[in-house]
N, C-alpha and C. Protein backbone atom coordinates (compact mmCIF):
# COMPACT_ATOMS: atom_id res chain seq x y z
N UNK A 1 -37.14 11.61 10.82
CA UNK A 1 -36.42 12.58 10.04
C UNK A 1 -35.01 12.09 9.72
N UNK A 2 -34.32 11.27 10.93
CA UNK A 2 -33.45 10.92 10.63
C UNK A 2 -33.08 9.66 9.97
N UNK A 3 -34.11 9.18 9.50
CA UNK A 3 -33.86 7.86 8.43
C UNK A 3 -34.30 8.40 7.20
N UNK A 4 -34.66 9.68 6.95
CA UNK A 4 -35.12 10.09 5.84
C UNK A 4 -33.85 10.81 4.88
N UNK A 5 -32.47 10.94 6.11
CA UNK A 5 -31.32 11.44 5.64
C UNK A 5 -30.41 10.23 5.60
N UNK A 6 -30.26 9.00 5.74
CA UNK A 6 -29.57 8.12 6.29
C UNK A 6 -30.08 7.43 4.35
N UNK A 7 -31.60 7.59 4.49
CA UNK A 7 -32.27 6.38 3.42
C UNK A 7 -31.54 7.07 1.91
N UNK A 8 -31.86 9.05 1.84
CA UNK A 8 -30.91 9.40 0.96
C UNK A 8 -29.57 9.53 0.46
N UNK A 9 -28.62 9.20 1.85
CA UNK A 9 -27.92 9.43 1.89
C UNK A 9 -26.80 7.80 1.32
N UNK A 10 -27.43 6.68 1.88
CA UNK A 10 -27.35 5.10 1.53
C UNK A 10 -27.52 5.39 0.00
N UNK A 11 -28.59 5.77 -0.78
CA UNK A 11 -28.98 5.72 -2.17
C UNK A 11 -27.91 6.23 -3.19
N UNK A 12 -27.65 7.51 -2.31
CA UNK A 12 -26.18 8.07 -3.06
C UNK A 12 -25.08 7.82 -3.14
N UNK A 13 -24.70 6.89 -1.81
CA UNK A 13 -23.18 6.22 -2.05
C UNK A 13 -23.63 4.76 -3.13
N UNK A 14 -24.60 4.37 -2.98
CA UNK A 14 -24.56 3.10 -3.68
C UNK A 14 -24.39 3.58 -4.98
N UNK A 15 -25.59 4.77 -5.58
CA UNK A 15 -25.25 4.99 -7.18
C UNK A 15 -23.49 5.43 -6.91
N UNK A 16 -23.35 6.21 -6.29
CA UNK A 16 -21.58 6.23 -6.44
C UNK A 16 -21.05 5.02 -6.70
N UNK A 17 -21.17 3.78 -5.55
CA UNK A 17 -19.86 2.77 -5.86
C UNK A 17 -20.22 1.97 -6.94
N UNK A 18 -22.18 2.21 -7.45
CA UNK A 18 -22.52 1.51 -8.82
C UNK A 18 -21.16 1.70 -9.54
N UNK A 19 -20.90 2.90 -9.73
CA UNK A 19 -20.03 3.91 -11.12
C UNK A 19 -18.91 3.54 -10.57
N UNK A 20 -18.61 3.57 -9.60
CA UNK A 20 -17.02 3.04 -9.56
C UNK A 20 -16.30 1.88 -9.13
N UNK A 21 -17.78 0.94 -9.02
CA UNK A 21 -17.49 -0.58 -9.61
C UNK A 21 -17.69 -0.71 -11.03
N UNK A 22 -18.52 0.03 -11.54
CA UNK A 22 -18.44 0.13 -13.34
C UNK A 22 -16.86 0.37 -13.86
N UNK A 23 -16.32 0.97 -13.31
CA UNK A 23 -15.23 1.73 -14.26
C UNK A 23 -13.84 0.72 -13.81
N UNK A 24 -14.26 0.39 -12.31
CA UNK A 24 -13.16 -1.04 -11.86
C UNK A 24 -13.33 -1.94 -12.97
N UNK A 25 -14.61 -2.18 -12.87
CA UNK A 25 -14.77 -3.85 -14.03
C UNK A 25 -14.19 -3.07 -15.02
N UNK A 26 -14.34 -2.33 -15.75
CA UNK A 26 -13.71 -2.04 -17.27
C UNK A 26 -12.72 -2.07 -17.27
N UNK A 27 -11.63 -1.58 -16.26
CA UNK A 27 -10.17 -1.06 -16.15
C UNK A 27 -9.66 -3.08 -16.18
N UNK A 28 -10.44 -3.35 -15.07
CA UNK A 28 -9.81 -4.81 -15.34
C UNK A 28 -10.11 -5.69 -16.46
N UNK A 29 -11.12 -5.71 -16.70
CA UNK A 29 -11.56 -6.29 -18.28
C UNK A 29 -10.70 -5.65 -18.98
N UNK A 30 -10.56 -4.65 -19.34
CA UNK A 30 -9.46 -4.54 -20.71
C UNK A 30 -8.06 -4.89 -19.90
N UNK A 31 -7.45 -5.14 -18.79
CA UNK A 31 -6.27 -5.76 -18.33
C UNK A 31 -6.10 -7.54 -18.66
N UNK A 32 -7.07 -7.76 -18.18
CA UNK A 32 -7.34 -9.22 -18.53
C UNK A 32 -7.65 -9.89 -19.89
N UNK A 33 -7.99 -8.78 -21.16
CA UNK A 33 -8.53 -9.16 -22.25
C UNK A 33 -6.61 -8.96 -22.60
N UNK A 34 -5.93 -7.86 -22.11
CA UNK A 34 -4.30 -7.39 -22.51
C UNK A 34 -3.91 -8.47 -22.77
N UNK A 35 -4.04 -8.89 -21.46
CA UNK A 35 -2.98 -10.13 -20.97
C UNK A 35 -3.65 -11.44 -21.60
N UNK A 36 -4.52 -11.92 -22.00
CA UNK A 36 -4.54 -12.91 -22.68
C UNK A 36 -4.10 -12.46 -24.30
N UNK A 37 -4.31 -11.44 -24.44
CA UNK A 37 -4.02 -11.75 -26.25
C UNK A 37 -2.27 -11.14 -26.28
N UNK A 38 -1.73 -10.84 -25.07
CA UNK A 38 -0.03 -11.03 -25.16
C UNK A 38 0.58 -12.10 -24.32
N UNK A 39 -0.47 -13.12 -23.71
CA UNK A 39 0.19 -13.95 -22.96
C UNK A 39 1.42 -14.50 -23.22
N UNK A 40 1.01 -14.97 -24.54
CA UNK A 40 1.75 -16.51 -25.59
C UNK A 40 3.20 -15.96 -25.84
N UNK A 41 2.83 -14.44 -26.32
CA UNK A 41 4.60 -14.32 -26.58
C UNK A 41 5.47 -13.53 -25.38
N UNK A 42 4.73 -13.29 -24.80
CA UNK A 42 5.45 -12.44 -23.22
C UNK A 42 5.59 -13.37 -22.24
N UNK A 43 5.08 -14.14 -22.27
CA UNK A 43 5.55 -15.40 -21.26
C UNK A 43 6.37 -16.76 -21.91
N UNK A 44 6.43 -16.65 -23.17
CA UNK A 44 7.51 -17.43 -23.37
C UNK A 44 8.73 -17.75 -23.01
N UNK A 45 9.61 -16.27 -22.59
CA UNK A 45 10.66 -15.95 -22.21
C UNK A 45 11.03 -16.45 -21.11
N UNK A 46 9.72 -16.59 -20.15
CA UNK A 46 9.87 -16.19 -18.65
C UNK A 46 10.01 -17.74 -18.13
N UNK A 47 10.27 -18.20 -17.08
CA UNK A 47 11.01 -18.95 -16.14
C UNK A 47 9.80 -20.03 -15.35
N UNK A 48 10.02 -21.50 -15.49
CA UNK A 48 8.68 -22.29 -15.38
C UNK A 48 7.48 -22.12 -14.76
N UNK A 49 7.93 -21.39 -13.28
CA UNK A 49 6.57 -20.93 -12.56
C UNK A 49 5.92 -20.14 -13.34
N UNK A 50 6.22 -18.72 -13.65
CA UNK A 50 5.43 -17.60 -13.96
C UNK A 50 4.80 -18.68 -15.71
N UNK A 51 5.37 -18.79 -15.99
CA UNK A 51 4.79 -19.82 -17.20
C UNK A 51 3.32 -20.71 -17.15
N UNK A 52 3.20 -20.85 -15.71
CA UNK A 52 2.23 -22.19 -15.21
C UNK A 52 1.06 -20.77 -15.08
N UNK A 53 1.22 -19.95 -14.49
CA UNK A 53 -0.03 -19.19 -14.66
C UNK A 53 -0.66 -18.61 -15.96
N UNK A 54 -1.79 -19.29 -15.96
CA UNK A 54 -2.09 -19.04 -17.51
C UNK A 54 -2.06 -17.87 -18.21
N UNK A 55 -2.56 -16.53 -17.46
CA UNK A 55 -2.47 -15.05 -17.75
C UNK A 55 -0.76 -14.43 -17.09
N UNK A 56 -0.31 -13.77 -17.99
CA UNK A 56 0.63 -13.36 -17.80
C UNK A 56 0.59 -12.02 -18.26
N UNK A 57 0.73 -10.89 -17.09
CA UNK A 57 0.20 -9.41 -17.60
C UNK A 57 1.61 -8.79 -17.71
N UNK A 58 1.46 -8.41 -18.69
CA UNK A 58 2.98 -7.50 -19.76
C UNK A 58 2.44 -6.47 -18.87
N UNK A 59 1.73 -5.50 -18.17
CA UNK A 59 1.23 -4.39 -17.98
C UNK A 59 2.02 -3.84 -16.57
N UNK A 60 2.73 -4.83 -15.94
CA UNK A 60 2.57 -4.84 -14.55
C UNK A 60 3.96 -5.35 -14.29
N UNK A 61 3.78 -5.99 -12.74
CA UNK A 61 4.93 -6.56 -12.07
C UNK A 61 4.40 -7.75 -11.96
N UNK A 62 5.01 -8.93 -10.73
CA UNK A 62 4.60 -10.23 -10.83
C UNK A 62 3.18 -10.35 -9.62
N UNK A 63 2.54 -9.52 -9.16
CA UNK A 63 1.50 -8.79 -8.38
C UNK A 63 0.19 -8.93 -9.16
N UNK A 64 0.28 -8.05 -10.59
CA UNK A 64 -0.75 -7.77 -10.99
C UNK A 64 -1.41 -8.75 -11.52
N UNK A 65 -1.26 -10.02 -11.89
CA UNK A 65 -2.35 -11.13 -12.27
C UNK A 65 -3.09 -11.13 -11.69
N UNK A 66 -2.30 -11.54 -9.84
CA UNK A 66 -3.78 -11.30 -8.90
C UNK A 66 -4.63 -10.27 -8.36
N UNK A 67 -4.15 -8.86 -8.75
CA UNK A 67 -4.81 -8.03 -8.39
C UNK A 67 -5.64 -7.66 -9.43
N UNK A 68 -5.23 -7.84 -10.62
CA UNK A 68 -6.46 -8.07 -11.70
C UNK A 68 -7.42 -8.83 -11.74
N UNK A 69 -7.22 -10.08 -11.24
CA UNK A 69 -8.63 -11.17 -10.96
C UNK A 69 -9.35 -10.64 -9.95
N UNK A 70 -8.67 -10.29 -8.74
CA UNK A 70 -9.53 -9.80 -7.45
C UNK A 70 -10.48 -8.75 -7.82
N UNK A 71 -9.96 -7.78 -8.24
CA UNK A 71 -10.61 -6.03 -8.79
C UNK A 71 -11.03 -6.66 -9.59
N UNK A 72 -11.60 -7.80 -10.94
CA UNK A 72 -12.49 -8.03 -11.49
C UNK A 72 -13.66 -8.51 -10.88
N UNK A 73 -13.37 -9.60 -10.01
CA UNK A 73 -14.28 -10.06 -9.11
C UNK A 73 -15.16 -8.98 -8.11
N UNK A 74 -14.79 -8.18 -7.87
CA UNK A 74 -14.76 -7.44 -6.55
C UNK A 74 -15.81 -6.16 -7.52
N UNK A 75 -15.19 -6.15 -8.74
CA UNK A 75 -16.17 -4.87 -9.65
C UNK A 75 -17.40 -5.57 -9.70
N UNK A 76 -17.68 -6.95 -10.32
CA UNK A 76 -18.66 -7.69 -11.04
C UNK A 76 -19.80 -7.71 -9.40
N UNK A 77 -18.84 -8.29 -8.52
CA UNK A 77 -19.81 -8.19 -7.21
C UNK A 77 -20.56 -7.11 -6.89
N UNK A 78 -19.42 -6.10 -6.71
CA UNK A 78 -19.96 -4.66 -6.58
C UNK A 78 -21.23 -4.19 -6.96
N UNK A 79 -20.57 -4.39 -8.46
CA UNK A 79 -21.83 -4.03 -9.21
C UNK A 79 -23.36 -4.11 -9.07
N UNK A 80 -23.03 -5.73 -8.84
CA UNK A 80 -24.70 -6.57 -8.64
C UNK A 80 -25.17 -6.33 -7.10
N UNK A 81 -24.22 -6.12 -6.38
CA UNK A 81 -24.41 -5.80 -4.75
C UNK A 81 -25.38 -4.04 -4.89
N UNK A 82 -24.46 -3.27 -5.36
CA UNK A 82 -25.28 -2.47 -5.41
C UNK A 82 -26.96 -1.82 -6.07
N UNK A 83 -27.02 -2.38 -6.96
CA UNK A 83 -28.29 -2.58 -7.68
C UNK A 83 -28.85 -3.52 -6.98
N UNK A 84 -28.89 -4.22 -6.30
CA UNK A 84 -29.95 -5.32 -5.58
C UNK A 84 -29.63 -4.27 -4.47
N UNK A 85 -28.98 -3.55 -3.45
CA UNK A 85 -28.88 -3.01 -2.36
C UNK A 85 -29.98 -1.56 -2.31
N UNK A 86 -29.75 -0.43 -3.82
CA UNK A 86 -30.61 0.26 -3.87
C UNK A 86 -31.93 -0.13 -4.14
N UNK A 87 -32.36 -1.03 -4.61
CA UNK A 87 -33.52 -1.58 -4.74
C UNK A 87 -34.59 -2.25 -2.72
N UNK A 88 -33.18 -2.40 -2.38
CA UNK A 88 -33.61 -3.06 -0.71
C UNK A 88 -33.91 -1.51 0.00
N UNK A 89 -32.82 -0.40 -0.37
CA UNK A 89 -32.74 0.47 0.48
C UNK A 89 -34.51 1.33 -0.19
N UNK A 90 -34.65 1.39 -1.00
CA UNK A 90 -35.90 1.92 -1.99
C UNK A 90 -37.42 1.21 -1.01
N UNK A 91 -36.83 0.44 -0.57
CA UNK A 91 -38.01 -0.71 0.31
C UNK A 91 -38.34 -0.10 1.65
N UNK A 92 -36.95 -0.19 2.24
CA UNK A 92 -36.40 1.01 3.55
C UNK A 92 -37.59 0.14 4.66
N UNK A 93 -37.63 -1.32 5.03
CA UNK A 93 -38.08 -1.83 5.87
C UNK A 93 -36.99 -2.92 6.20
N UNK A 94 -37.33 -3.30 7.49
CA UNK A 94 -35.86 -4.09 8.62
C UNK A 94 -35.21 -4.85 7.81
N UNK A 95 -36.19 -6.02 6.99
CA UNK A 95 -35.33 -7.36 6.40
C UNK A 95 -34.77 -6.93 5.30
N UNK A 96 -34.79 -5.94 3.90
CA UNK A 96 -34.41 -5.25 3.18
C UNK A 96 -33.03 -4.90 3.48
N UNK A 97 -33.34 -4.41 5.03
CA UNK A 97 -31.69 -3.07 4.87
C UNK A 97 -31.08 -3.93 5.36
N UNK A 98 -31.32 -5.00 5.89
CA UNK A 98 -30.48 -6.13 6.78
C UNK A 98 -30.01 -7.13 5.74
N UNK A 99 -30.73 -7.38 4.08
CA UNK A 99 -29.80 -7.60 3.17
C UNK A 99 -28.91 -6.84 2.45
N UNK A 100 -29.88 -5.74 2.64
CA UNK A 100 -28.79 -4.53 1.91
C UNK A 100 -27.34 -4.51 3.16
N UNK A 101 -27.24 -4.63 4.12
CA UNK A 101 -25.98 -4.08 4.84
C UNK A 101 -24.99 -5.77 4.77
N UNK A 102 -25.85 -7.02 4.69
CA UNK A 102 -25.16 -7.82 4.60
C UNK A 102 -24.36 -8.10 2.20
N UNK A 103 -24.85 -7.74 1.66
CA UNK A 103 -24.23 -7.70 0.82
C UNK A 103 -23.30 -6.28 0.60
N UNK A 104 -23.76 -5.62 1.25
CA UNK A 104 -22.30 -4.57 1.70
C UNK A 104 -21.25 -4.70 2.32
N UNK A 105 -21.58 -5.23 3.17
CA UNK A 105 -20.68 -6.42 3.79
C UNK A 105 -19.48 -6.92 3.11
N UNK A 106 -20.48 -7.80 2.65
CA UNK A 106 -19.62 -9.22 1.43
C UNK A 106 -18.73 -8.36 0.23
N UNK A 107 -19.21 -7.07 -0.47
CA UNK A 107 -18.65 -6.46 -1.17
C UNK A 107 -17.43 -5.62 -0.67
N UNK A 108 -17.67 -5.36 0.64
CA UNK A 108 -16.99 -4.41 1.39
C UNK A 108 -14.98 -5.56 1.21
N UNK A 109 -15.56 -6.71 1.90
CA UNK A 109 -14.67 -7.62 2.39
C UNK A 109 -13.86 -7.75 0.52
N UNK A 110 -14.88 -8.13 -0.17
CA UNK A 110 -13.77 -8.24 -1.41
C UNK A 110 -12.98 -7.08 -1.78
N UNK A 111 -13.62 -6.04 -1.81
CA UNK A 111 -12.90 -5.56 -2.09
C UNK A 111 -11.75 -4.52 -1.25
N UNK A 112 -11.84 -4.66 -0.06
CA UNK A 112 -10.66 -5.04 0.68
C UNK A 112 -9.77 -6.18 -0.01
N UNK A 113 -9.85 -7.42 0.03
CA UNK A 113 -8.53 -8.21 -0.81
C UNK A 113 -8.45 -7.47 -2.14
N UNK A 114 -9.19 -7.32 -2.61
CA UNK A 114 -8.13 -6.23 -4.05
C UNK A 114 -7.43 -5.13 -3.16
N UNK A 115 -8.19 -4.16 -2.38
CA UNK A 115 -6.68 -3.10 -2.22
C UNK A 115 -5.47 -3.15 -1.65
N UNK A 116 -5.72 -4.56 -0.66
CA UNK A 116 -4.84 -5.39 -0.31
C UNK A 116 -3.61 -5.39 -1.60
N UNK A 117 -4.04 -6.49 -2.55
CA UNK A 117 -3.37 -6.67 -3.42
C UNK A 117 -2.94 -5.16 -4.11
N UNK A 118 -3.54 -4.41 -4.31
CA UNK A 118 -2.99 -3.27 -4.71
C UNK A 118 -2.41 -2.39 -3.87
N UNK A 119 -2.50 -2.59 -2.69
CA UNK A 119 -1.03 -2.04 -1.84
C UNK A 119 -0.01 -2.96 -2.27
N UNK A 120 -0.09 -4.04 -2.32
CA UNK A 120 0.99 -5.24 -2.36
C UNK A 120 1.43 -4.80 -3.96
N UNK A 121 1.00 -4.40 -4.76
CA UNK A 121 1.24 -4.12 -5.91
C UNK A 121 2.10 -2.58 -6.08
N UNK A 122 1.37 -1.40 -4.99
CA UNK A 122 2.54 -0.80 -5.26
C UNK A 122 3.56 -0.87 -4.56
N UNK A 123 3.47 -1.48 -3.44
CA UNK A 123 4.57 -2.05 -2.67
C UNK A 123 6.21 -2.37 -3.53
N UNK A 124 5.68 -3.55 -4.61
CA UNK A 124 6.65 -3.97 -5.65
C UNK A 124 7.15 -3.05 -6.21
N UNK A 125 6.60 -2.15 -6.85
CA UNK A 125 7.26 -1.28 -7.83
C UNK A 125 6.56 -0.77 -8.89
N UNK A 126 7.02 -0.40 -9.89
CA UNK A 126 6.71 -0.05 -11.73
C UNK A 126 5.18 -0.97 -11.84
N UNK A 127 4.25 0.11 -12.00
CA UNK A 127 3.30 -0.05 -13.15
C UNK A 127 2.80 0.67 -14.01
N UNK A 128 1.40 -0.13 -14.61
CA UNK A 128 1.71 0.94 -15.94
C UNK A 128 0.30 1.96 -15.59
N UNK A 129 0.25 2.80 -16.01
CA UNK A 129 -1.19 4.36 -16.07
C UNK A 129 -2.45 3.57 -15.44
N UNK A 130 -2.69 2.44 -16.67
CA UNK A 130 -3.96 2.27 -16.46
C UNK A 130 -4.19 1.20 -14.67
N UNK A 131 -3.14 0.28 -15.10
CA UNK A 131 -2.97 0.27 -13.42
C UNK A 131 -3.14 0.45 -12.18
N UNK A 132 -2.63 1.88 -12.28
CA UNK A 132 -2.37 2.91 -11.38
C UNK A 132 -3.66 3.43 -10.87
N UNK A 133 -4.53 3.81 -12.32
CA UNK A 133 -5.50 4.05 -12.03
C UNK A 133 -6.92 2.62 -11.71
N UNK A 134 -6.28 1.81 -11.70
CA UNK A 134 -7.23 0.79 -11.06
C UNK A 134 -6.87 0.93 -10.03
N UNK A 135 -5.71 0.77 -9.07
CA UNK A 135 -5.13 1.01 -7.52
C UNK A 135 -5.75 2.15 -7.04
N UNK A 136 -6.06 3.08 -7.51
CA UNK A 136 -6.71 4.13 -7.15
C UNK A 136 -8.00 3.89 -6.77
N UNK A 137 -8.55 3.76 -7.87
CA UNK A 137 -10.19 3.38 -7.82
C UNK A 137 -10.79 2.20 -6.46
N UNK A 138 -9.43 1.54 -6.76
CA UNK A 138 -10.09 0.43 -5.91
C UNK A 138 -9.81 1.06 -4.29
N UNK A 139 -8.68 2.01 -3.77
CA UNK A 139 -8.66 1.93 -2.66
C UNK A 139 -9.99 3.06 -2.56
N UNK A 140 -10.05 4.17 -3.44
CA UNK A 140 -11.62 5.19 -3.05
C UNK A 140 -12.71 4.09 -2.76
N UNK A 141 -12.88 3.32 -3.76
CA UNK A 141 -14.12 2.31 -3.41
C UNK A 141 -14.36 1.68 -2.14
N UNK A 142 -13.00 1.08 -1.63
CA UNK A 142 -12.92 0.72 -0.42
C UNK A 142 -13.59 1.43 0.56
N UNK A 143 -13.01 2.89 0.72
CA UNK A 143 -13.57 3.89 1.83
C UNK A 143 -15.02 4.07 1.75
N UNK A 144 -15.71 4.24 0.01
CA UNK A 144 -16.65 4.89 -0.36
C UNK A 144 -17.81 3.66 0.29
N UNK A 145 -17.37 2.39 -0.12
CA UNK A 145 -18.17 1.26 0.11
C UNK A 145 -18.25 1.08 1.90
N UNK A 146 -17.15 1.27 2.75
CA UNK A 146 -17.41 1.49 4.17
C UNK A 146 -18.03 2.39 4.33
N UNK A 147 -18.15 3.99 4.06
CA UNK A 147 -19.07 4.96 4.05
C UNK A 147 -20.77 4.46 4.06
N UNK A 148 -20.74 3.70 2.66
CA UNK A 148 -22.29 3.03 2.17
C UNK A 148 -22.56 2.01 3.31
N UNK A 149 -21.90 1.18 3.96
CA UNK A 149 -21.96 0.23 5.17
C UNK A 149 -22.44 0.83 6.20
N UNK A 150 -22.08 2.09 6.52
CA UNK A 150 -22.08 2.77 7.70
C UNK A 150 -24.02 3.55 7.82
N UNK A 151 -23.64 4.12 6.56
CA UNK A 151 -24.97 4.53 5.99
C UNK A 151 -26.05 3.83 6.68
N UNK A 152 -26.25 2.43 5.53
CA UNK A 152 -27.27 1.37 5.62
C UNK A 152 -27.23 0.91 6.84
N UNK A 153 -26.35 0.71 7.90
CA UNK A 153 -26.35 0.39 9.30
C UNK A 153 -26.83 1.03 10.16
N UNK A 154 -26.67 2.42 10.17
CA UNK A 154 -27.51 3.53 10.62
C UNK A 154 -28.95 3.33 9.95
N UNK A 155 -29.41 3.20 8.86
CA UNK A 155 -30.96 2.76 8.58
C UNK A 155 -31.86 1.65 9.23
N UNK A 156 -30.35 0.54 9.08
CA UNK A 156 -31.15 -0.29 10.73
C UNK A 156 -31.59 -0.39 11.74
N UNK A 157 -30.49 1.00 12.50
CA UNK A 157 -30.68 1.20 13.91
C UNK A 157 -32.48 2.60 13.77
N UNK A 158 -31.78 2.88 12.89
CA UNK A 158 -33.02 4.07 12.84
C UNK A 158 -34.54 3.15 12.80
N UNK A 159 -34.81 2.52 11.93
CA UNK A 159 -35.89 1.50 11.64
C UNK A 159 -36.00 0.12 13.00
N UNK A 160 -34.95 -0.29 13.53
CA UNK A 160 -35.40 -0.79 14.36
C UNK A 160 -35.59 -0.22 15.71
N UNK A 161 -35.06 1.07 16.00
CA UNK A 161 -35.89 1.86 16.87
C UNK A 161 -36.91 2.39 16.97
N UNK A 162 -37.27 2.72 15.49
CA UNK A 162 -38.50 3.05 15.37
C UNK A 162 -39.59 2.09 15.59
N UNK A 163 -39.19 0.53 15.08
CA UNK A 163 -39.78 -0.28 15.69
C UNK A 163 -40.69 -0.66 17.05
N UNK A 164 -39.49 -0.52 17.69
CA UNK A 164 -39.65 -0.35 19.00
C UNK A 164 -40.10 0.53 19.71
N UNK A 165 -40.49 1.42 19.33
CA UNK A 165 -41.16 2.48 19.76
C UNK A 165 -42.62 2.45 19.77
N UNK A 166 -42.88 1.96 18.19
CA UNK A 166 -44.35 0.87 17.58
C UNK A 166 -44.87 0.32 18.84
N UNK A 167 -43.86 -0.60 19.15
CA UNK A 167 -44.40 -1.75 19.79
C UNK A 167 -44.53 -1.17 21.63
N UNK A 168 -43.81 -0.11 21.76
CA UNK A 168 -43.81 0.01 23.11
C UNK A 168 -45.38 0.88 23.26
N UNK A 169 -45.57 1.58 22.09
CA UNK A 169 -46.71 2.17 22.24
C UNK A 169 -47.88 1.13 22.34
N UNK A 170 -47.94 -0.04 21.74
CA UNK A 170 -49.43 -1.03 22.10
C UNK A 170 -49.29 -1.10 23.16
């Protein structure tokens, strides 16, 4: 009974962090599409280092380049983590949830270094809306995606006790 709330309960955070790794990748895709088509004349001004990095985000402080690559990375992972994860959890047998909790894992950890960077980002100072609302997104995801970890880990223990129970009965 109790993997039957654990298995629904895994399914629903994943379609959750599906959607709010969807809306990460977009927020950063249109940051990253910004910043290349104002690179050329907004970084002209600026001083040899910040020059050497090829993207230069008008949007932000000197933070947000990398917290825009990370939260892109970290959405695109997400994304694919979760759709291969509901598909494992849909299976709901040992080696399944044991990939499903290890690419939760791996997603979990990236995107930790984005909210990282987006503490470090509001740390600095001044940004702009849309920003703001990526810093947001990314630290809910964070929690929401440990939530989904916790979930699918509990489906392990549930399934490999049940296991064992199998086997104690032969």
């Amino acid at each position: 009974m109790a993997t039957g709330a654990s298995k629904s309960a895994a399914i629903g955070f994943l379609m959750l962090n599906f959607l709010l790794y969807g809306i990460i990748t977009i927020i950063a895709s249109w940051a990253v599409n910004h910043g290349i088509e104002r690179s050329r004349e907004t970084a002209s001004v600026l001083s040899i280092p910040a020059r050497i990095f090829p993207i230069y985000f008008p949007v932000g402080n000197m933070a947000s380049g990398f917290f825009i690559i990370f939260s892109l990375i970290a959405g695109v992972v997400g994304m694919v983590s979760s759709i291969i994860s509901i598909n494992n959890v849909i299976q709901w047998n040992l080696s399944n949830l044991h990939a499903a909790a290890a690419s939760s894992l791996l997603t979990w950890l990236l995107t930790l270094l984005a909210m990282g960077l987006a503490c470090k980002e509001i740390n600095m100072g001044w940004t702009d809306s849309n920003l703001r609302a990526l810093e947001t997104l990314t630290i809910v995801v964070s929690a929401t995606q440990l939530l989904c970890m916790g979930t699918i880990q509990a489906g392990v223990e549930g399934v490999e006790s049940g296991e064992h129970m199998r086997l104690r009965m032969r």
